[in-house]
C-alpha atoms as a PDB file:
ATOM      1  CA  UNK A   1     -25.765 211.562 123.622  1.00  0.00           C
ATOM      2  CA  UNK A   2     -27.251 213.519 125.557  1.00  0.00           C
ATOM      3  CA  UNK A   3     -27.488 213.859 129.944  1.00  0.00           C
ATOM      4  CA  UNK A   4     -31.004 213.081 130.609  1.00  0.00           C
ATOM      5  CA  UNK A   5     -30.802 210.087 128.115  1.00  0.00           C
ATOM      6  CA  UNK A   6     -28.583 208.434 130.812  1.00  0.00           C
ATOM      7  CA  UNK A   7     -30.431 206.473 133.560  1.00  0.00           C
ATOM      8  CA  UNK A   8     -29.866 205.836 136.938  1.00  0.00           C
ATOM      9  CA  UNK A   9     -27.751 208.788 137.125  1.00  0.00           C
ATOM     10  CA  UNK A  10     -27.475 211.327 140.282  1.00  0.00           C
ATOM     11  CA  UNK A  11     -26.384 214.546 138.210  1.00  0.00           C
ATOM     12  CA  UNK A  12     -27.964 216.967 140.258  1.00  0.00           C
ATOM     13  CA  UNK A  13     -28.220 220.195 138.153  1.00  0.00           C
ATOM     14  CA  UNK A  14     -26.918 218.554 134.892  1.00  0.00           C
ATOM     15  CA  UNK A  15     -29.462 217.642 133.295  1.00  0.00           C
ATOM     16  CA  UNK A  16     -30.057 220.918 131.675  1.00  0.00           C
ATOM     17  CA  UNK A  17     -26.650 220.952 130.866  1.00  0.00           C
ATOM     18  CA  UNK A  18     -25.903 220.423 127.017  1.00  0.00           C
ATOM     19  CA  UNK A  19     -24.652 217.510 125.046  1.00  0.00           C
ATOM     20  CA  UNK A  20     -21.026 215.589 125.375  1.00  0.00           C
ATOM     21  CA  UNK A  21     -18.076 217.518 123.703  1.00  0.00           C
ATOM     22  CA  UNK A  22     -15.367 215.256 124.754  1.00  0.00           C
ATOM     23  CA  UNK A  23     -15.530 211.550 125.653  1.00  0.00           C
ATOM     24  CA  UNK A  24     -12.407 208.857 126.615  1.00  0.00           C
ATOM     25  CA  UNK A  25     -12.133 205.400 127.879  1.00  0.00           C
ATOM     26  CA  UNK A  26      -8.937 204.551 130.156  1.00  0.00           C
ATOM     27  CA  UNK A  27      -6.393 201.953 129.152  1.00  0.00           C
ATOM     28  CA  UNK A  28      -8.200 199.130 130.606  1.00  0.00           C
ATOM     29  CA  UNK A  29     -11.757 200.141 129.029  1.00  0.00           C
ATOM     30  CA  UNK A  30     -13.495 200.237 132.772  1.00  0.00           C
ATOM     31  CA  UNK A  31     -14.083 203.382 132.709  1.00  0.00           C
ATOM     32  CA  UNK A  32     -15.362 206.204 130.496  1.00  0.00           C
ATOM     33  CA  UNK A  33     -14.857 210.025 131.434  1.00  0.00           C
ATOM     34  CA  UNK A  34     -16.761 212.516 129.175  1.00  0.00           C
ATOM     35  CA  UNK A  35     -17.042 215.896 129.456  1.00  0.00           C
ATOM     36  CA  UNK A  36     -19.340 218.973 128.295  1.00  0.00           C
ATOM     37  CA  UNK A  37     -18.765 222.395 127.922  1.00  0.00           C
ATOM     38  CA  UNK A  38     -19.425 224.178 130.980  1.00  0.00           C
ATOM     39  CA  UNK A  39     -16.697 221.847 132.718  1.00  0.00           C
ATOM     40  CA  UNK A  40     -18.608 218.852 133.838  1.00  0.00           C
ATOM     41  CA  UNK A  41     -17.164 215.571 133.928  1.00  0.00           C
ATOM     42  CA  UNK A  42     -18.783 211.919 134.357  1.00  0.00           C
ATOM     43  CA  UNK A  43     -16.683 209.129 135.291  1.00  0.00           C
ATOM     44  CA  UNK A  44     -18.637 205.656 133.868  1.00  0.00           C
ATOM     45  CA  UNK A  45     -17.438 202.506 134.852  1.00  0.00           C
ATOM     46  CA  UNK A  46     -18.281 198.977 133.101  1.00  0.00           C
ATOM     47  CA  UNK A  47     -20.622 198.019 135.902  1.00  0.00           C
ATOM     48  CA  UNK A  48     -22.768 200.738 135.297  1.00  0.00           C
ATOM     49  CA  UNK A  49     -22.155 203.170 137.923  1.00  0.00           C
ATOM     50  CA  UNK A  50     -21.739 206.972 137.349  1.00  0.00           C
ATOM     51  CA  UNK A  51     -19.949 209.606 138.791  1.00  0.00           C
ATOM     52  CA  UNK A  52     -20.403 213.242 138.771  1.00  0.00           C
ATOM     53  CA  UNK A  53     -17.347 216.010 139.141  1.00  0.00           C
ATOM     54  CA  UNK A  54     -17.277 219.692 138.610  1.00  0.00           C
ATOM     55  CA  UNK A  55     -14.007 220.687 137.311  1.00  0.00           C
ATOM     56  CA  UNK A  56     -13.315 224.648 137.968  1.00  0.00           C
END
């Protein structure tokens, strides 16, 4: 999977950024956090909604 195949997503810079390296639902399944390998994360919930985070 790759960034710019997501839609409706407000990733700013990240859509140069490479593929998913690391990818985990929560214990409920609402939510979806996956990472790549210059530190992004995006937080996915089951409505469809996307978050962005920069972890440094």
């Amino acid at each position: 999977l790759y960034i710019s195949d997501i839609k409706d997503g407000d990733f700013g810079d990240a859509k140069g950024a490479d593929v998913f390296t690391c990818a985990e639902f929560d214990e409920s399944g609402d939510y979806l956090a996956a990472g790549d390998k210059s530190g992004r994360i995006y937080v996915f919930n089951a409505n469809g909604q996307a978050r962005f985070f920069l972890i440094s």
